[in-house]
Structures are given as C-alpha cells and as structure tokens.
N, C-alpha and C. Protein backbone atom coordinates (compact mmCIF):
# COMPACT_ATOMS: atom_id res chain seq x y z
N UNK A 1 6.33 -26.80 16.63
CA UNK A 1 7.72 -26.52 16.36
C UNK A 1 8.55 -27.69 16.87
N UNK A 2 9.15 -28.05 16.21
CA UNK A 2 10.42 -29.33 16.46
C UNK A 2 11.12 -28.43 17.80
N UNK A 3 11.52 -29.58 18.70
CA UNK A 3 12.15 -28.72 19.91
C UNK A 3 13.70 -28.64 19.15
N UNK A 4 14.34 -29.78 18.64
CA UNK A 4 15.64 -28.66 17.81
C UNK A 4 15.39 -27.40 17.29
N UNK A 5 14.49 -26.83 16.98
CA UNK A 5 14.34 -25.64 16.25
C UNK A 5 14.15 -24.64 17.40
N UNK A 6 13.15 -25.35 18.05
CA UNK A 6 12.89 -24.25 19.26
C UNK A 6 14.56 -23.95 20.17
N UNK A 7 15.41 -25.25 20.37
CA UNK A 7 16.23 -24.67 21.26
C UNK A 7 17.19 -23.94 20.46
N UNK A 8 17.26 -23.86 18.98
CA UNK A 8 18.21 -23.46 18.60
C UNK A 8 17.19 -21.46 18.47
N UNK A 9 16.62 -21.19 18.29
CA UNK A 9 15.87 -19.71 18.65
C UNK A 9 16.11 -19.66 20.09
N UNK A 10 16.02 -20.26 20.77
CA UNK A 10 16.36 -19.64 22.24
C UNK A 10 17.99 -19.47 22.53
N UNK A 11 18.74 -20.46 21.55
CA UNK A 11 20.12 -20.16 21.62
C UNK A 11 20.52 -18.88 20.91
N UNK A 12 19.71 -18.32 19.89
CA UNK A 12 19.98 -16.84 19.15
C UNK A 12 19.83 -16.56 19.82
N UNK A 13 18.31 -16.40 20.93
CA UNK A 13 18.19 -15.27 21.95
C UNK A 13 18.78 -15.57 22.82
N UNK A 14 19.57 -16.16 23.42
CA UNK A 14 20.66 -15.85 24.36
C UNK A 14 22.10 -15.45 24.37
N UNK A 15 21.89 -15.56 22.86
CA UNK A 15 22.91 -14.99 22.23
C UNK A 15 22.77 -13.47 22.58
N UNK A 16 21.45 -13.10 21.99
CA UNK A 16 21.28 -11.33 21.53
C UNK A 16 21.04 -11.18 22.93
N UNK A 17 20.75 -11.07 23.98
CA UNK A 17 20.70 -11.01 25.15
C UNK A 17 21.88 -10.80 25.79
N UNK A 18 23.16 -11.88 25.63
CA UNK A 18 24.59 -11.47 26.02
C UNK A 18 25.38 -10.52 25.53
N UNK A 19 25.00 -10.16 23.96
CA UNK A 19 25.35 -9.55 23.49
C UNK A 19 25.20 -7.97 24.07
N UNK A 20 23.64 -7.64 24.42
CA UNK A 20 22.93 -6.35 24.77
C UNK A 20 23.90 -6.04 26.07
N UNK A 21 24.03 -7.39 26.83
CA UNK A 21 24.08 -6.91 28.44
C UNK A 21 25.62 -6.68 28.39
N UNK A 22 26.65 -7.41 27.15
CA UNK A 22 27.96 -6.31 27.07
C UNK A 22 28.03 -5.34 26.71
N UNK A 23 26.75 -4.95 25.80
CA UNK A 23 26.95 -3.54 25.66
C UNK A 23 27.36 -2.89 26.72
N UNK A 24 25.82 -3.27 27.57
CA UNK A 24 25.52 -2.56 28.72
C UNK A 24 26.91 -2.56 29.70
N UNK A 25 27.57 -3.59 30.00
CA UNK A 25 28.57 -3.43 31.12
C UNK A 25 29.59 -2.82 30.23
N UNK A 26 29.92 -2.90 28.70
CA UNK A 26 31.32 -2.31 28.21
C UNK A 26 31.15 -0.26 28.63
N UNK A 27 29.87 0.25 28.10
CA UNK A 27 29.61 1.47 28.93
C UNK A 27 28.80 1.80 30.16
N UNK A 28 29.11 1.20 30.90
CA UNK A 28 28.85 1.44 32.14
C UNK A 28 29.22 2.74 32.74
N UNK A 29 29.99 3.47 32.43
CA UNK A 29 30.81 4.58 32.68
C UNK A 29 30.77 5.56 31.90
N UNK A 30 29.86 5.41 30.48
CA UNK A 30 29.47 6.72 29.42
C UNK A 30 28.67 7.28 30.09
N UNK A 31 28.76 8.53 30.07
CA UNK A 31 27.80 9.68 30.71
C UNK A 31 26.48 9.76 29.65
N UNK A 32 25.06 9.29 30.21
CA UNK A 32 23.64 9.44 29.80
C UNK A 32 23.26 7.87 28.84
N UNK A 33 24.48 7.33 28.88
CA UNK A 33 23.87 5.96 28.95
C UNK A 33 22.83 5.41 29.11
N UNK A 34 21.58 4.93 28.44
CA UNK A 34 20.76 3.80 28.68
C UNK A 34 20.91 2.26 28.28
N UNK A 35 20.47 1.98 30.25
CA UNK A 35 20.70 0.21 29.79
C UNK A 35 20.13 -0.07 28.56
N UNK A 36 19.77 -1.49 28.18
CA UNK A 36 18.85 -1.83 27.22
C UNK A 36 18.82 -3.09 27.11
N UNK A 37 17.61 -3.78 27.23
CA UNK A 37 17.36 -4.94 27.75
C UNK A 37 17.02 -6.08 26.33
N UNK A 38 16.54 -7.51 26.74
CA UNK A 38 15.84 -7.74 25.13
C UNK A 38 14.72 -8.50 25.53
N UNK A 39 13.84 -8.69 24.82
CA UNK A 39 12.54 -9.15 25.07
C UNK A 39 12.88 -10.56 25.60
N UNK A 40 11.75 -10.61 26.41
CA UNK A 40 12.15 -12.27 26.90
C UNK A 40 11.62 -13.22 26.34
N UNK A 41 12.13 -14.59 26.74
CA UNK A 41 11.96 -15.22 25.38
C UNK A 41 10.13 -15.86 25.42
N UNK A 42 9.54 -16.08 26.42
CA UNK A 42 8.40 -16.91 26.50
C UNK A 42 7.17 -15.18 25.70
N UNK A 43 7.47 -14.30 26.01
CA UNK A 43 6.53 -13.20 24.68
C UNK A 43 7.29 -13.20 23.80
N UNK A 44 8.25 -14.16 23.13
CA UNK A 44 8.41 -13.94 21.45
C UNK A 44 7.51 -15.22 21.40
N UNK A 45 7.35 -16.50 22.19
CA UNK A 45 6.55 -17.31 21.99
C UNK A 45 4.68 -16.73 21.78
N UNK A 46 4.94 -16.16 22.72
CA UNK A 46 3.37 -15.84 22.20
C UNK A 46 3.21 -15.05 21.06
N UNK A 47 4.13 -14.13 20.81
CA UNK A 47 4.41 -13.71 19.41
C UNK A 47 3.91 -14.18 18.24
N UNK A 48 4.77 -15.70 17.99
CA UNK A 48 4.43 -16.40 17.45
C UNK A 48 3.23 -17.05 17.46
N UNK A 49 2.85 -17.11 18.07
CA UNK A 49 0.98 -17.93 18.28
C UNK A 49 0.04 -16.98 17.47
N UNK A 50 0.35 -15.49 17.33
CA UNK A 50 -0.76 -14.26 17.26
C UNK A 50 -0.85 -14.78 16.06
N UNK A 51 -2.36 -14.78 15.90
CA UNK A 51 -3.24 -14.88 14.87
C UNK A 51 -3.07 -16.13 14.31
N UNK A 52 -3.00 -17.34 14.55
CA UNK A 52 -3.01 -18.77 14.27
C UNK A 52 -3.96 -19.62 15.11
N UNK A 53 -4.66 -20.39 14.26
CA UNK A 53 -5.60 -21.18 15.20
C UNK A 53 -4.46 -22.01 15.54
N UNK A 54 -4.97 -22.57 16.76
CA UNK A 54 -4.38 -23.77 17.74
C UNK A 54 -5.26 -24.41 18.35
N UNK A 55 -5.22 -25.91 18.16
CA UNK A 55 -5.82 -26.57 19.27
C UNK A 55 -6.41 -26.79 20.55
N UNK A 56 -4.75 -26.08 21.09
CA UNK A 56 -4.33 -26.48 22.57
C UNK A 56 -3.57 -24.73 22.85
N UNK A 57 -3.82 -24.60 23.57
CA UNK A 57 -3.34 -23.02 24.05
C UNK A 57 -1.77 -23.38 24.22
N UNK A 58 -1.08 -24.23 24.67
CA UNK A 58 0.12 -24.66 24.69
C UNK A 58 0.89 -25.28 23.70
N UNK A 59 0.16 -25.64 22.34
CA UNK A 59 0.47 -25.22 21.29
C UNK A 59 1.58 -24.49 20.54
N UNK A 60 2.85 -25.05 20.06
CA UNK A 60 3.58 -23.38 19.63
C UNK A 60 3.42 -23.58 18.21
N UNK A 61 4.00 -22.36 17.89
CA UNK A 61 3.98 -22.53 16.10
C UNK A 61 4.90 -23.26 15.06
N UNK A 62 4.95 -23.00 14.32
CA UNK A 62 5.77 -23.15 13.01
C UNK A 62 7.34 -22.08 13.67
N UNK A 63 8.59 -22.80 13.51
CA UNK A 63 9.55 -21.75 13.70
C UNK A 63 9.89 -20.66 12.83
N UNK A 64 9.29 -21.02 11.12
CA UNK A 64 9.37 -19.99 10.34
C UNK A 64 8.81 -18.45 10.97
N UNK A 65 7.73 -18.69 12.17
CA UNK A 65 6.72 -17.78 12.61
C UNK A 65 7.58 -17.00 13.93
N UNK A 66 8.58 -17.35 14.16
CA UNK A 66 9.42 -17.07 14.93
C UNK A 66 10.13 -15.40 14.96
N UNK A 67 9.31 -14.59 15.35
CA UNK A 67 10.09 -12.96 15.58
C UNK A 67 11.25 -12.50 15.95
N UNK A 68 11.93 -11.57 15.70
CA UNK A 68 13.42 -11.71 16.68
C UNK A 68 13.05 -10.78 17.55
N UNK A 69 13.91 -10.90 18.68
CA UNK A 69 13.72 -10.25 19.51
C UNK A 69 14.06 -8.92 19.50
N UNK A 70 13.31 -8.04 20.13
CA UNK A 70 13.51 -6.43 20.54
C UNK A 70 14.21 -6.31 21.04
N UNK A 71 15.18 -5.28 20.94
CA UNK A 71 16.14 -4.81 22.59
C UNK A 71 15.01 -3.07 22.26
N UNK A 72 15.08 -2.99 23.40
CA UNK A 72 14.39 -1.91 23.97
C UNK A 72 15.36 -1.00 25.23
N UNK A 73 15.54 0.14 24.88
CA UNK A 73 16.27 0.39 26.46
C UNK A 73 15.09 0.42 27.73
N UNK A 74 15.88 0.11 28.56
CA UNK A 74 14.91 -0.35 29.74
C UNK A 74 14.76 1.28 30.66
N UNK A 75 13.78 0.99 31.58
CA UNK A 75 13.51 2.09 31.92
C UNK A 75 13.69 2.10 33.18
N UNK A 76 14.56 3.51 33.61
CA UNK A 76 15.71 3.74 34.97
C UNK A 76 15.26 3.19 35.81
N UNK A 77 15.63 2.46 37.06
CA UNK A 77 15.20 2.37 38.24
C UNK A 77 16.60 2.62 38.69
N UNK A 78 17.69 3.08 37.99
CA UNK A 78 19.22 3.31 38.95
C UNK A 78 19.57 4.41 37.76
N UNK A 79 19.99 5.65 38.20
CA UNK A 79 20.66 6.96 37.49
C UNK A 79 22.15 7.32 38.49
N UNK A 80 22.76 7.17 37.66
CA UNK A 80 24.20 7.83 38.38
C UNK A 80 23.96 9.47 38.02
N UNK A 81 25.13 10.12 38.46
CA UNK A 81 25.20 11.29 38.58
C UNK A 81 25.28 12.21 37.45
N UNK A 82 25.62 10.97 35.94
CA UNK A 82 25.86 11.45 35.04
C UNK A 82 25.05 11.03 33.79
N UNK A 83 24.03 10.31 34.42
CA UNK A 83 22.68 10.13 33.69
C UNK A 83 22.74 8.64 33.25
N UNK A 84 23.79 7.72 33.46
CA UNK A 84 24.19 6.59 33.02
C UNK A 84 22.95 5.76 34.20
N UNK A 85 22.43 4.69 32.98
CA UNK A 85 21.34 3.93 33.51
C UNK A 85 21.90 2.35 34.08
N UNK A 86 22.90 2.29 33.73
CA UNK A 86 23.44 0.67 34.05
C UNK A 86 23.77 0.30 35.30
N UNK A 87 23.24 -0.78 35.78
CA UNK A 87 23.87 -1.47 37.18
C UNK A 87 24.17 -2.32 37.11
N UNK A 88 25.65 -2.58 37.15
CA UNK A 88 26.76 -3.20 36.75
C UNK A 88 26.62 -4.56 37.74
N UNK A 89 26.15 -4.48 39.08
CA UNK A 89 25.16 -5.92 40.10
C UNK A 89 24.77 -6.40 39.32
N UNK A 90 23.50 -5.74 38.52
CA UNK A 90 21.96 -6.45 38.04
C UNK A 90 22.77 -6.68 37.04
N UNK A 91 23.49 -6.47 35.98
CA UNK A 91 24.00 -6.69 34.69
C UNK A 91 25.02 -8.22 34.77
N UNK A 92 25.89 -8.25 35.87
CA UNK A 92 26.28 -9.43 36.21
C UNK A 92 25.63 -10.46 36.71
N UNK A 93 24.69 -10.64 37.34
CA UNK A 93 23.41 -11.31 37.68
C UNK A 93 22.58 -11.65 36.26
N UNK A 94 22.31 -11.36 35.64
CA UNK A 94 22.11 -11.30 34.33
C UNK A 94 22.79 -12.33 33.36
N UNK A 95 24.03 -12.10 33.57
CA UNK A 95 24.93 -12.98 33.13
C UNK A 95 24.83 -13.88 33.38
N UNK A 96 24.84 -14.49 35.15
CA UNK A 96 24.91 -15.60 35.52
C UNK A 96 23.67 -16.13 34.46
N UNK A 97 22.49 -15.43 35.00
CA UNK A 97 21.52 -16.11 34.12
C UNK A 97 21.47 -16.35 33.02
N UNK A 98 21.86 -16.07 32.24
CA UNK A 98 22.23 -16.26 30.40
C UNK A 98 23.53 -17.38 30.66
N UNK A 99 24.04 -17.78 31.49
CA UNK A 99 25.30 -18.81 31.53
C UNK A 99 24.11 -19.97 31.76
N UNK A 100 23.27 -19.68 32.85
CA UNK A 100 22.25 -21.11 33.23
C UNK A 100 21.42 -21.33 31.84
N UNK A 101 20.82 -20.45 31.28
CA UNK A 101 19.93 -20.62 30.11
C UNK A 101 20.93 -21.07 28.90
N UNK A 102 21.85 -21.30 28.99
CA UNK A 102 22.62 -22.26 28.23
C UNK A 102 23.06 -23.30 28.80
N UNK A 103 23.21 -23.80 29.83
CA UNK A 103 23.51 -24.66 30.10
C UNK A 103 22.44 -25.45 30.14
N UNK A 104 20.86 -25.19 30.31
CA UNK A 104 19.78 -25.79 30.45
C UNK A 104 19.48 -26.00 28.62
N UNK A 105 19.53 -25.29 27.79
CA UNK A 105 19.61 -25.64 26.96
C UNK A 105 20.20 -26.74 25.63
N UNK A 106 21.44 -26.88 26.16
CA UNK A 106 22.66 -27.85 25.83
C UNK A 106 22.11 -28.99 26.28
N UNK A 107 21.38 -28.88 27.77
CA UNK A 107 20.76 -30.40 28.16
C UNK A 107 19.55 -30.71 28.04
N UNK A 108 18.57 -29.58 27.73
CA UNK A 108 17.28 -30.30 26.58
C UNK A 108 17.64 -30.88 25.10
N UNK A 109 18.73 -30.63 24.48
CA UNK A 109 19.14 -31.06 23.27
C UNK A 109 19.93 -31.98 23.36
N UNK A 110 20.67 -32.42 24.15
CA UNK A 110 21.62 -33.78 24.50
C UNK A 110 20.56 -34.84 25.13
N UNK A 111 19.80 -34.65 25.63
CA UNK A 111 18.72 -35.48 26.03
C UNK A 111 17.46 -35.61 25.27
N UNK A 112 17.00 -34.85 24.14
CA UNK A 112 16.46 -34.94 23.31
C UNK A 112 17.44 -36.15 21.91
N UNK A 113 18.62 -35.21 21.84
CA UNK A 113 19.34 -36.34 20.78
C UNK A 113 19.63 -37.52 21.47
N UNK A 114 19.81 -38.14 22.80
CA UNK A 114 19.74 -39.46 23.19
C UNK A 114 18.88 -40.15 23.25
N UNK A 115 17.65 -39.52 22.88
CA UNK A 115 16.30 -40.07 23.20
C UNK A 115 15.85 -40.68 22.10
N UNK A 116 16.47 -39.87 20.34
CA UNK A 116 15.79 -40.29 19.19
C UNK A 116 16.88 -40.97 18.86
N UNK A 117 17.76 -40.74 19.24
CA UNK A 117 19.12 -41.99 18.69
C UNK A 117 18.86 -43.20 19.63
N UNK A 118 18.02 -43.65 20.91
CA UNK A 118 18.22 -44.61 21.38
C UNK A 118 16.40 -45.27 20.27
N UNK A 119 15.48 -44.39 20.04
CA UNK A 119 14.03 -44.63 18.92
C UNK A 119 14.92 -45.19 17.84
N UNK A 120 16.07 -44.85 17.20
CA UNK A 120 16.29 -45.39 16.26
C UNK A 120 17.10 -46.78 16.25
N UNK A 121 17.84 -46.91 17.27
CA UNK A 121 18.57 -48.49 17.37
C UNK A 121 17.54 -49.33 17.54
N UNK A 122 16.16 -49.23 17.97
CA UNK A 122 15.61 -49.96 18.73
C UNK A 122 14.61 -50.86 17.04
C-alpha cells in the first residue's frame, strides 16, 4: 500500500473514531446509554492481510483491501445509576488521543511529500 493511501485510511479512521466518541460525550447523560467504541486501526490492518499471500509478515495490502471500521458498543466497566455506560475522563482522554493521531499523521505525510519532492529535483 502507498503510505499516501495508508495515511489517508487512518485519517477516515480517525475521523470515525471522533465522530463515535461525540456521540459518546454528546449523551453522556441519556439514561441506558451505551458507550461505543471503533475498531482500532492496526486489526483493520490485519484485516486486510486475511487471506493474501505475502512475502514478509509486515507486508500490507492493496488499499482497495482496506475494511471500514466497526463501531461496536463497548462493554461496561463504568454504569451510572441510570444505566448510562460513558466516562466522560476516558472519553476526553480519548480525544486527546485522536488530536495526537492526527497530528502524527499530518507529519508522516509532510515528510513523506518532502522526501519525493526533494527525489524529484534531484
């Protein structure tokens, strides 16, 4: 897989990921609420590998081969009184992390495009 392709699938899934976890904090406060999480991104990679020969176990695929991700509701480890599964801590923490996984992303692709634009002056 071309790493433009790859970072731009990890930018959907951090997309659908921010998306899930506003769900999650916009009802934080609905009574019987379940969080709901989304698959992470390194098992949609192996996803993609199932049933393809490869070389090299580190190997990825074709991005056409690329699954979207699941949201799944996650399963309680915090119940309020009114059956609501969200923890509004872990959900902001969360965030932070989906802010870093873009920002790490933006700079595998700015350093990838400086790298083939400096292959091509040369």
């Amino acid at each position: 897989m071309h790493i433009f392709e790859l970072a731009s699938h990890h930018r959907a899934w951090l997309s659908q990921r921010q998306a899930t976890l506003a769900g999650n904090i916009a009802n934080a406060n609905t009574p019987g609420y379940a969080a709901r999480y989304v698959q992470d991104f390194a098992s949609l990679l192996t996803q993609s590998r199932a049933g393809q020969a490869v070389t090299h176990p580190a190997h990825i695929s074709t991005a056409s081969d690329m699954p979207a991700a699941s949201v799944e509701t996650a399963v309680p480890d915090y119940a309020t009184h009114s059956g609501n599964t969200v923890d509004v801590e872990h959900e902001l923490l969360n965030a932070s992390e989906i802010r870093s996984g873009y920002a790490l992303n933006v700079s595998v692709v700015k350093t990838f495009n400086r790298m083939l634009q400096a292959g091509l002056r040369s």
